[in-house]
C-alpha atoms as a PDB file:
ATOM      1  CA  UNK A   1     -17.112  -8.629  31.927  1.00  0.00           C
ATOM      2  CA  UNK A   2     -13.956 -10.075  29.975  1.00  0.00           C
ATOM      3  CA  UNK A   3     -10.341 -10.130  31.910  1.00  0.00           C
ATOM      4  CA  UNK A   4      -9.077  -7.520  29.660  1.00  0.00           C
ATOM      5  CA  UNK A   5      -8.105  -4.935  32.819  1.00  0.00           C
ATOM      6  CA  UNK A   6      -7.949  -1.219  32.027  1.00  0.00           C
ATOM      7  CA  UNK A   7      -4.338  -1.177  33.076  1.00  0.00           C
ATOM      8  CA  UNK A   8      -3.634  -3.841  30.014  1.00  0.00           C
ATOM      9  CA  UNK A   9      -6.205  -1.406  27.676  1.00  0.00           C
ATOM     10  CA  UNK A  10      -4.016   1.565  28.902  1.00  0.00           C
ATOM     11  CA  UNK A  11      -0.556  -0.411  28.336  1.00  0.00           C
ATOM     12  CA  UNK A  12      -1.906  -1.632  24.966  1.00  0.00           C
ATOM     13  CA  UNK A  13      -3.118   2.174  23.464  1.00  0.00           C
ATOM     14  CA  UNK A  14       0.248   3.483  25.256  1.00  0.00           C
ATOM     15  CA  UNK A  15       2.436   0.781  23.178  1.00  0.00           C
ATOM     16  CA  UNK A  16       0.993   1.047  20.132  1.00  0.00           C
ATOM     17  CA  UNK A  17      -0.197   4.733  19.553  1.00  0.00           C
ATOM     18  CA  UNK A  18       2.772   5.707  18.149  1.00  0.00           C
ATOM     19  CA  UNK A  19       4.301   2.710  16.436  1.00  0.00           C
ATOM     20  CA  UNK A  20       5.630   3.050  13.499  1.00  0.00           C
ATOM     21  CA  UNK A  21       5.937   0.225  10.820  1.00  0.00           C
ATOM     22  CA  UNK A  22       6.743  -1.083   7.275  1.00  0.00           C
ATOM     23  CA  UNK A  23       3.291  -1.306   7.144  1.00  0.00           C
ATOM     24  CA  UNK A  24       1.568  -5.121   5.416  1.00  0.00           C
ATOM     25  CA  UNK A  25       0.913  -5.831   2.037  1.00  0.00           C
ATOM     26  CA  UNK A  26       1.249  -4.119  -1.353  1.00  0.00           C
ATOM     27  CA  UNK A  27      -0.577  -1.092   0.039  1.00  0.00           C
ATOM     28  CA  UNK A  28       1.875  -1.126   3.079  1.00  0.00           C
ATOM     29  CA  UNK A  29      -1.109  -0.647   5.412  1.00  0.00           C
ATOM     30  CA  UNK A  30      -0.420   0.265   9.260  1.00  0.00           C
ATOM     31  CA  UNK A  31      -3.388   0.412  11.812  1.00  0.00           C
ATOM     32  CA  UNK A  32      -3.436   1.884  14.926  1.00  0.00           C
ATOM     33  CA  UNK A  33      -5.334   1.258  18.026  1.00  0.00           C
ATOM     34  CA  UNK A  34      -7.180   4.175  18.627  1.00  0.00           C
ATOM     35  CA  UNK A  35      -9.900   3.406  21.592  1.00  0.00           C
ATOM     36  CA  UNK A  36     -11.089   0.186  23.604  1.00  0.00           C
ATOM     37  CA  UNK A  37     -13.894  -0.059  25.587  1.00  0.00           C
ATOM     38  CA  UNK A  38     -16.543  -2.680  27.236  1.00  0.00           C
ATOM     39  CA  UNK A  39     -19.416  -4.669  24.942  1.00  0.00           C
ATOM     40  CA  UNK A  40     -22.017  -6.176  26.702  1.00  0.00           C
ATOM     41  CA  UNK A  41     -24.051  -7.392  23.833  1.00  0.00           C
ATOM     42  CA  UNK A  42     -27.464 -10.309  23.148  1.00  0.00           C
ATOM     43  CA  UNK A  43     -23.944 -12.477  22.550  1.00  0.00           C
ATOM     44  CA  UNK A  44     -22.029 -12.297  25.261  1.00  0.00           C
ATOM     45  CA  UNK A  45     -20.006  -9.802  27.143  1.00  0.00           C
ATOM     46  CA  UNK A  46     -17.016  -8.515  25.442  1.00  0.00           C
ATOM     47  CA  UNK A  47     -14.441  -5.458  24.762  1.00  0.00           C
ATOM     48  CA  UNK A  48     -14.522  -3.812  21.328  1.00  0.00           C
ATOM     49  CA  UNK A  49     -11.233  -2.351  20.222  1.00  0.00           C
ATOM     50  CA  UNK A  50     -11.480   0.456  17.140  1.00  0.00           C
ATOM     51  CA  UNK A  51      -8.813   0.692  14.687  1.00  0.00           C
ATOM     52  CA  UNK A  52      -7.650   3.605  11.953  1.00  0.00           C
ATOM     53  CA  UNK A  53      -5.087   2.938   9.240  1.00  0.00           C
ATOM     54  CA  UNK A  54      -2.978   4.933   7.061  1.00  0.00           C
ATOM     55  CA  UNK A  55      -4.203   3.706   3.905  1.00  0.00           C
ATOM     56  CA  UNK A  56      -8.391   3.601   3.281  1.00  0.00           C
ATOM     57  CA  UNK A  57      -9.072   5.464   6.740  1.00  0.00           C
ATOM     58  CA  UNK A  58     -11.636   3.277   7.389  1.00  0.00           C
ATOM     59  CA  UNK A  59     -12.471   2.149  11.007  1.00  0.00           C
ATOM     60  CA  UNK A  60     -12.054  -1.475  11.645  1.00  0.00           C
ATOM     61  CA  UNK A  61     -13.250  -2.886  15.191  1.00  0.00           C
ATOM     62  CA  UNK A  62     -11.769  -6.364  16.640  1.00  0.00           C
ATOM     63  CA  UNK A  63     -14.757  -7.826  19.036  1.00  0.00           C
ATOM     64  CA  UNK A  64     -13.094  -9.812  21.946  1.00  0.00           C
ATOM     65  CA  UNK A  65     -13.866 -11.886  24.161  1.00  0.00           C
ATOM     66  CA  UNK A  66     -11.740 -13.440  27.508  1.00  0.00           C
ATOM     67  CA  UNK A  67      -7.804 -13.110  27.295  1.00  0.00           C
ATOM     68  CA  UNK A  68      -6.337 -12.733  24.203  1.00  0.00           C
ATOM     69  CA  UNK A  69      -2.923 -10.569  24.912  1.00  0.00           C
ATOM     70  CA  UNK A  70      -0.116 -13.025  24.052  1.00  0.00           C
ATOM     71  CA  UNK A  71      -2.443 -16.386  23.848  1.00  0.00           C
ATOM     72  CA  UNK A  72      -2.386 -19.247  20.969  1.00  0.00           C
ATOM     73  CA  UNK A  73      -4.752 -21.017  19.280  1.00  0.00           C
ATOM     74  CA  UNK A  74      -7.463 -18.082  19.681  1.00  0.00           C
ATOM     75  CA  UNK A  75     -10.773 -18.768  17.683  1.00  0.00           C
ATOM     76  CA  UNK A  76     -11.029 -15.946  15.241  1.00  0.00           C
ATOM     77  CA  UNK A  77     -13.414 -14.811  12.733  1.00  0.00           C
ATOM     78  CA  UNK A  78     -13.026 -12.095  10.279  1.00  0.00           C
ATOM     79  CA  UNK A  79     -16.572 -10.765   9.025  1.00  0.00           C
ATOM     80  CA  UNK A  80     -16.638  -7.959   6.126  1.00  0.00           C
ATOM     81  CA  UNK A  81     -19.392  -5.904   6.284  1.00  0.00           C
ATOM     82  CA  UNK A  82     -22.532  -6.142   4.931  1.00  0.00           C
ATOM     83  CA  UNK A  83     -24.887  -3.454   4.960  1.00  0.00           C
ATOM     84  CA  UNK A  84     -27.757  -5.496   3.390  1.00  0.00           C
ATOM     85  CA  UNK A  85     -26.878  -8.391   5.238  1.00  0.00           C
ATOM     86  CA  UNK A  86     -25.848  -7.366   9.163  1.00  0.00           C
ATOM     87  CA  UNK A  87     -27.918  -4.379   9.442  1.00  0.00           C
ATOM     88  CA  UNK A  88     -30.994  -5.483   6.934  1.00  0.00           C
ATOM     89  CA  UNK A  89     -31.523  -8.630   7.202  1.00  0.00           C
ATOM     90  CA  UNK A  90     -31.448  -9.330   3.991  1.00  0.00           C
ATOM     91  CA  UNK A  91     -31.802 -13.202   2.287  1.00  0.00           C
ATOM     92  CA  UNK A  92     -29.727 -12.396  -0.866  1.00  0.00           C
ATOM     93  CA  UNK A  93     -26.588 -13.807   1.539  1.00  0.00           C
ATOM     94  CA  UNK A  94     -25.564 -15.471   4.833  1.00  0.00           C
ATOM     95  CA  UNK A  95     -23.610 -12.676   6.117  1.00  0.00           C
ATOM     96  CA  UNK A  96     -25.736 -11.670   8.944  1.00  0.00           C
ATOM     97  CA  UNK A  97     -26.567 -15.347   9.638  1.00  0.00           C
ATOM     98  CA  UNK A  98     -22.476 -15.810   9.777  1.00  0.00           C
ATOM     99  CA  UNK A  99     -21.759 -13.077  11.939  1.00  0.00           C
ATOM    100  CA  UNK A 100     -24.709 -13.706  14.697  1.00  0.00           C
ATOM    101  CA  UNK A 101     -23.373 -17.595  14.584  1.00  0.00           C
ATOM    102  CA  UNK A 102     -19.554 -16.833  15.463  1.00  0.00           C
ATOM    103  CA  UNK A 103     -20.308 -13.819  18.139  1.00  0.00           C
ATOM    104  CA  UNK A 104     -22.717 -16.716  19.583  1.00  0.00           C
ATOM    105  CA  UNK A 105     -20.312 -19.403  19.581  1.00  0.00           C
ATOM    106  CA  UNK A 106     -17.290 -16.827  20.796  1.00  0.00           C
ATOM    107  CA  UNK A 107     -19.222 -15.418  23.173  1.00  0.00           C
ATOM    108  CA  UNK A 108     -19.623 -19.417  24.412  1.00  0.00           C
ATOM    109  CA  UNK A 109     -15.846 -19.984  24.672  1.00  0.00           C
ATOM    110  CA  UNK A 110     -13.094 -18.800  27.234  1.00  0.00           C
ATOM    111  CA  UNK A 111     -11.432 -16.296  24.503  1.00  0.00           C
ATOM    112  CA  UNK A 112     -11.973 -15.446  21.066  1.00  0.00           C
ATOM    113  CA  UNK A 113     -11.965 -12.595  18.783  1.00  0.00           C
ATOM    114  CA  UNK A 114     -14.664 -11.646  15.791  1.00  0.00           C
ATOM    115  CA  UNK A 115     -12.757  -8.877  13.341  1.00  0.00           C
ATOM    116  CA  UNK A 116     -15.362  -6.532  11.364  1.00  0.00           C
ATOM    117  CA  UNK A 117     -13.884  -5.149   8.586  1.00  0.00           C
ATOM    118  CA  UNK A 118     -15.183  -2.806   6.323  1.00  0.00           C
ATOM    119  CA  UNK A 119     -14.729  -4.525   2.985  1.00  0.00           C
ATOM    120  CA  UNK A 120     -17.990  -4.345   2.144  1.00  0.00           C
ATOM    121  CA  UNK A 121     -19.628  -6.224  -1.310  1.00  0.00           C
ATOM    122  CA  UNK A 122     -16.411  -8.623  -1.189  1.00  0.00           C
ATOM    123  CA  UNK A 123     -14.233  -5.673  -1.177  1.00  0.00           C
ATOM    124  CA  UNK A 124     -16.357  -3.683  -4.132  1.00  0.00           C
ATOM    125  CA  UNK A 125     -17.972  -1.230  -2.167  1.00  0.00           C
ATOM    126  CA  UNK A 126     -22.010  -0.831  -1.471  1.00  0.00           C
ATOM    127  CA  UNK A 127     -23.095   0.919  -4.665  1.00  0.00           C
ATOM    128  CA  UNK A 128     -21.069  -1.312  -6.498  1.00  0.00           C
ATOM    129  CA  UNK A 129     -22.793  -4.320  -4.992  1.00  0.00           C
ATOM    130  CA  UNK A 130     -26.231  -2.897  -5.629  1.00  0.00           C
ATOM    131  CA  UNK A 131     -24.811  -2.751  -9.221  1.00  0.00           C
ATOM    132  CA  UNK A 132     -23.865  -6.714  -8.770  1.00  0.00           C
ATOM    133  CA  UNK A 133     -27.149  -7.245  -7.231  1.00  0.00           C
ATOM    134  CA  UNK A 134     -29.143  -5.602  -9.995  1.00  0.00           C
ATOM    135  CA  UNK A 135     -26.938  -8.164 -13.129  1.00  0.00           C
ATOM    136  CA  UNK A 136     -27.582 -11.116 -10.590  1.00  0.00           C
ATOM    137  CA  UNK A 137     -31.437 -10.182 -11.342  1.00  0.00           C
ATOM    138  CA  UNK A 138     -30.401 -10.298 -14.843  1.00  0.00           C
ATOM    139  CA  UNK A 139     -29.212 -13.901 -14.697  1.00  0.00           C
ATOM    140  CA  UNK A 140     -25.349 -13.652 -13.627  1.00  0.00           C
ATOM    141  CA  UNK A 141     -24.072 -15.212 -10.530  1.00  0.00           C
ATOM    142  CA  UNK A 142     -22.540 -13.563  -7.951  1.00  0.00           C
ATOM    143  CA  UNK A 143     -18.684 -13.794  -9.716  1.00  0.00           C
ATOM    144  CA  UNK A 144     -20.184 -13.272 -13.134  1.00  0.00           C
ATOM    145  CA  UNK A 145     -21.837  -9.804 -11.838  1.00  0.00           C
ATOM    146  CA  UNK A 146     -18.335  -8.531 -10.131  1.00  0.00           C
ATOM    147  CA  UNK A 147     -16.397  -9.531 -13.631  1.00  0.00           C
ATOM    148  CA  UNK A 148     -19.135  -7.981 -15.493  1.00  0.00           C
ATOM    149  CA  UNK A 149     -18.355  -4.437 -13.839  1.00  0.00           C
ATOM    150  CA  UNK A 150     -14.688  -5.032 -14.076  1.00  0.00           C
ATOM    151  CA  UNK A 151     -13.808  -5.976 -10.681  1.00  0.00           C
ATOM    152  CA  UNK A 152     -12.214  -9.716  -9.397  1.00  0.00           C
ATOM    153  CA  UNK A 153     -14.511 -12.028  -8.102  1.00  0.00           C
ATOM    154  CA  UNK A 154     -13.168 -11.018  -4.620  1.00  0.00           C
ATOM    155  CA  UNK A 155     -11.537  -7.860  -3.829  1.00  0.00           C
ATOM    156  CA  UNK A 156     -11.021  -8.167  -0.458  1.00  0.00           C
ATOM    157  CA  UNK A 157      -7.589  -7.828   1.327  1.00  0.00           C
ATOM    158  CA  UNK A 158      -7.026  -9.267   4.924  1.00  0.00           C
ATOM    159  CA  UNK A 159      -3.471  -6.978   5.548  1.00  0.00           C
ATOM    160  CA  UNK A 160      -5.960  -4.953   7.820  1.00  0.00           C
ATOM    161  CA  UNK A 161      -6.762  -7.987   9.583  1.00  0.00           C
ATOM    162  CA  UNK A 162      -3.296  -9.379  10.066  1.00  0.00           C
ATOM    163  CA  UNK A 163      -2.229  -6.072  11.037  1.00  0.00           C
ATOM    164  CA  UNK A 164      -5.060  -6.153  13.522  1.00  0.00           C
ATOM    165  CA  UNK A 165      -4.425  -9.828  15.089  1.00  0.00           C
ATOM    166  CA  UNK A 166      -0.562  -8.719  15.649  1.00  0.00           C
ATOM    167  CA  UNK A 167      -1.246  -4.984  17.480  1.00  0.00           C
ATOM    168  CA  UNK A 168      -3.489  -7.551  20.149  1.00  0.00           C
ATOM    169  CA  UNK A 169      -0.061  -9.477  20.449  1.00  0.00           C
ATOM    170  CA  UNK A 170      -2.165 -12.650  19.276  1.00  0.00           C
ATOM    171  CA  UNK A 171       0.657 -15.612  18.636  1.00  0.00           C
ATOM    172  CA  UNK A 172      -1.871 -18.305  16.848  1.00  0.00           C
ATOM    173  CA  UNK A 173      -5.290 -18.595  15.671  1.00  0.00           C
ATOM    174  CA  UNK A 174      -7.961 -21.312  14.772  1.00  0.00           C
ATOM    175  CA  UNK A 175      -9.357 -19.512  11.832  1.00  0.00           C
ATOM    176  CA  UNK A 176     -13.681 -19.672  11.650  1.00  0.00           C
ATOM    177  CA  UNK A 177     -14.137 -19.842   7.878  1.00  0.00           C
ATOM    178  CA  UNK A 178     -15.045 -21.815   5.162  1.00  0.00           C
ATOM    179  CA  UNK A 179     -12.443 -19.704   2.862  1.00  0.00           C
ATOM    180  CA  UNK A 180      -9.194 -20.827   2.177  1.00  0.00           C
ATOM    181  CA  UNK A 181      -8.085 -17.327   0.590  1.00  0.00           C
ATOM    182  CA  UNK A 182      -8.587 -16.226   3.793  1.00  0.00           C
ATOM    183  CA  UNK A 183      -5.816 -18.824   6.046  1.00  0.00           C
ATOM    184  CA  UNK A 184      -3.320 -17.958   2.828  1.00  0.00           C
ATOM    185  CA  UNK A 185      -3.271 -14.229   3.214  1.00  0.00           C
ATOM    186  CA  UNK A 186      -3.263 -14.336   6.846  1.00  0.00           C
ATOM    187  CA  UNK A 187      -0.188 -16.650   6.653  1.00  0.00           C
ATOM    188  CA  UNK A 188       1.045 -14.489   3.899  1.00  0.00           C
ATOM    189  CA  UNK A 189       1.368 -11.660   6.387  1.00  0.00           C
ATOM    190  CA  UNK A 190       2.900 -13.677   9.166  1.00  0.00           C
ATOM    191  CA  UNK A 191      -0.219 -14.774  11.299  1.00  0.00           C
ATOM    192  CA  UNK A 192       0.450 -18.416  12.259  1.00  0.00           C
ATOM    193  CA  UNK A 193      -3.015 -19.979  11.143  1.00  0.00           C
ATOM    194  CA  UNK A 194      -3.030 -23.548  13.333  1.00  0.00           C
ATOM    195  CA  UNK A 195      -6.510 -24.936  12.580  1.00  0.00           C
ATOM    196  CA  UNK A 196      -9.896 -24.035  10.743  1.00  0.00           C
ATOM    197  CA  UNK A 197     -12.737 -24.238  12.560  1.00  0.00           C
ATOM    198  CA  UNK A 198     -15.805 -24.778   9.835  1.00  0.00           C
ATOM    199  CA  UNK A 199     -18.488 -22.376   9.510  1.00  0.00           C
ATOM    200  CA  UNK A 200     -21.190 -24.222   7.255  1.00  0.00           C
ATOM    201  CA  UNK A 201     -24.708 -22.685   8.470  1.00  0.00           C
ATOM    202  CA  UNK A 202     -28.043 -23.758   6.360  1.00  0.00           C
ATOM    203  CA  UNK A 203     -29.297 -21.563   3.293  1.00  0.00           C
ATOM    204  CA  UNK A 204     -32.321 -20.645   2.034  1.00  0.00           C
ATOM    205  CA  UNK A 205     -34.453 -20.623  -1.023  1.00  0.00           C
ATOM    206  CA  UNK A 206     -32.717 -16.775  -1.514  1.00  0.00           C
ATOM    207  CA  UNK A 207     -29.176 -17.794  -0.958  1.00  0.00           C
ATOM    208  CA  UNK A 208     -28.653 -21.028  -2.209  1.00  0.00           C
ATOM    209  CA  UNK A 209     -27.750 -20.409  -5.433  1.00  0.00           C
ATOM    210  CA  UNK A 210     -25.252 -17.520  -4.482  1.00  0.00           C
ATOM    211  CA  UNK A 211     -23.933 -20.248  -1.455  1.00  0.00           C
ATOM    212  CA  UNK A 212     -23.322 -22.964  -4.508  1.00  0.00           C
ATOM    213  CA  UNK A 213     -21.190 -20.266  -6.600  1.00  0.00           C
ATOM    214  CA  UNK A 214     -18.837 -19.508  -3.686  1.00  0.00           C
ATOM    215  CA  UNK A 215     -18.043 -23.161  -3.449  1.00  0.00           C
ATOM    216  CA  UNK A 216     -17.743 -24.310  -7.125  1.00  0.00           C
ATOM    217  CA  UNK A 217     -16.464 -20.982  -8.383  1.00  0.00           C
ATOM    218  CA  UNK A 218     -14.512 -19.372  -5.156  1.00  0.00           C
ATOM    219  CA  UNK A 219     -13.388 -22.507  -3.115  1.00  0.00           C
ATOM    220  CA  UNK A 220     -15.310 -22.608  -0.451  1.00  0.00           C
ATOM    221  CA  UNK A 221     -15.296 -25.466   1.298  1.00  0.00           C
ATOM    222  CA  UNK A 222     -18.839 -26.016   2.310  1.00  0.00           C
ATOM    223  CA  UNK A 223     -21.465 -28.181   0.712  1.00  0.00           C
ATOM    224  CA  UNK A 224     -24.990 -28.574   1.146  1.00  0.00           C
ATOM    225  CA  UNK A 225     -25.417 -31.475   3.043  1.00  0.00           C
ATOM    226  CA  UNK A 226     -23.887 -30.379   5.932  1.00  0.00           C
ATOM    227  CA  UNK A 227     -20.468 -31.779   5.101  1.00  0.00           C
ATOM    228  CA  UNK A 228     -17.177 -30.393   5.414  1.00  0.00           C
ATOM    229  CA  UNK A 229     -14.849 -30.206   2.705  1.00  0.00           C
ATOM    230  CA  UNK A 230     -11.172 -31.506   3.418  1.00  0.00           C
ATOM    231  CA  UNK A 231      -8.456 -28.898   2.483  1.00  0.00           C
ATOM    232  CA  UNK A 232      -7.443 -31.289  -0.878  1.00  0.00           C
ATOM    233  CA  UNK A 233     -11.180 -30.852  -2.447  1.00  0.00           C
ATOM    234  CA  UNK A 234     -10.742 -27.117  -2.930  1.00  0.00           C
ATOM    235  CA  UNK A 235      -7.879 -27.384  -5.135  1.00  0.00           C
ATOM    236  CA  UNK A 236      -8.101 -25.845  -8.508  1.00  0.00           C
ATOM    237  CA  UNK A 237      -8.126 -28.514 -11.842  1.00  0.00           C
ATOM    238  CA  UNK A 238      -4.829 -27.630 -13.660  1.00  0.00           C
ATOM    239  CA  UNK A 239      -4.803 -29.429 -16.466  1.00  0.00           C
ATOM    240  CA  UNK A 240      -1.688 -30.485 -18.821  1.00  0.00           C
ATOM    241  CA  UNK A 241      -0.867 -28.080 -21.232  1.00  0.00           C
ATOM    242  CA  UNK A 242      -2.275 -25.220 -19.783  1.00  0.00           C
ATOM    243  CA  UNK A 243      -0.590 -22.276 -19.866  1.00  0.00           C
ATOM    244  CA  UNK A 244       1.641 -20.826 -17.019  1.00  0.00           C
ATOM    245  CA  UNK A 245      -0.564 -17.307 -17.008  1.00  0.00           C
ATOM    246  CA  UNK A 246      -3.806 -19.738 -16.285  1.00  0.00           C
ATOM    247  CA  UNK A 247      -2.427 -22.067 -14.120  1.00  0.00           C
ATOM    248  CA  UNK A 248      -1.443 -18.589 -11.743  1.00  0.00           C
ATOM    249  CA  UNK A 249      -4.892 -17.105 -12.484  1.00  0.00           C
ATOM    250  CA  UNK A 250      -6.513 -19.991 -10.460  1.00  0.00           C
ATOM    251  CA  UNK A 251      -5.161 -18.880  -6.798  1.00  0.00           C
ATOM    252  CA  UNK A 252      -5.356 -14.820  -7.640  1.00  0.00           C
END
């Protein structure tokens, strides 16, 4: 199994039961580790560490692998959940696709940690993506269908998450993603992001289109002939004379 020993689980639980904390974010969200235990899994063998919170009460799990307590530069990957996706299989997206690829590649490495988080539809909610869904069938894209039913093209808030990396004592990361939004909040709340590791995995005939609208309309930085995009080609276009309000709507 991992090196996590079950006098550090014990030490950790003890520690942080308890805590109390400003709590991260404009929600002030505090999590708690509430139960660790082994994960031998088709990906490796790792330790799978459940979380609560004071704010949504959902349960959050970090899946780790090796020695993480106190180390730097640990690959990470946060994965929101995705009912149609992980559990479903479903083609509309690349979620499950993404989440089998970085538990496979952790599992490969000495230490690394996956982060499931239960934002599910981008942060929307499940009925509220089968809602998105359904106007996608329409004709919208993916951030046409979440404006449509009121909601920002991305709801999704990675507090939680940095919350999360700091109760497992983690001092840097090399982020897995393809989404800047994500390095920026996690620096935001304080997690020191070192590198990106890119996570650019193929599409299909399903996907594609809803793959394209994350990069041209969301930043991603992935393109679709297996190239990376540097850091400068997601900026937004700002262009002179536009208004403060727009300019600021860009990185929201």
């Amino acid at each position: 199994m991992t090196t996590f020993t079950h006098e550090q689980i014990e030490l950790l639980i003890e520690e942080d039961c308890c805590h109390e904390c400003e709590g991260y974010g404009k929600d002030k969200v505090c999590v708690h580790i509430e139960a660790i235990a082994e994960l031998p899994s088709r990906f490796g063998d790792f330790h799978i560490v459940a979380f609560s919170n004071n704010q949504d009460h959902k349960e959050h799990v970090a899946i780790i692998k090796g020695e993480v307590l106190g180390a730097e530069d640990v690959p990470v990957r946060l994965h929101s959940e995705c009912l149609t996706g992980d559990v479903i299989g479903s083609l509309r997206c690349d979620c499950r696709d993404q989440l089998e690829a970085s538990l496979k590649k952790i599992g490969e490495m000495d230490n690394g940690i996956v982060l499931y988080l239960r934002q599910e539809g981008r942060g929307i909610g499940l009925t509220n993506k089968i809602r998105a869904y359904s106007l996608q069938d329409q004709g919208l894209d993916t951030v046409e269908a979440n404006i449509a039913l009121g909601f920002r093209d991305d709801e999704r808030d990675y507090a939680v998450a940095a919350h999360m990396l700091h109760s497992l004592k983690v001092q840097s990361i090399n982020l897995m993603t393809n989404n800047p939004k994500k390095i920026a909040q996690l620096e935001q709340y304080g997690v020191k992001v070192n590198a990106r590791i890119p996570h650019i995995l193929p599409s299909n005939e399903h996907n594609r289109f809803y793959l394209e609208t994350k990069a041209a309309k969301s930043g991603h930085m992935i393109d679709f002939h297996g190239k990376e995009h540097l850091p400068e080609q997601s900026d937004r276009p700002i262009i002179e004379g536009m208004p403060e309000s727009q300019i600021k709507a860009l990185y929201e």
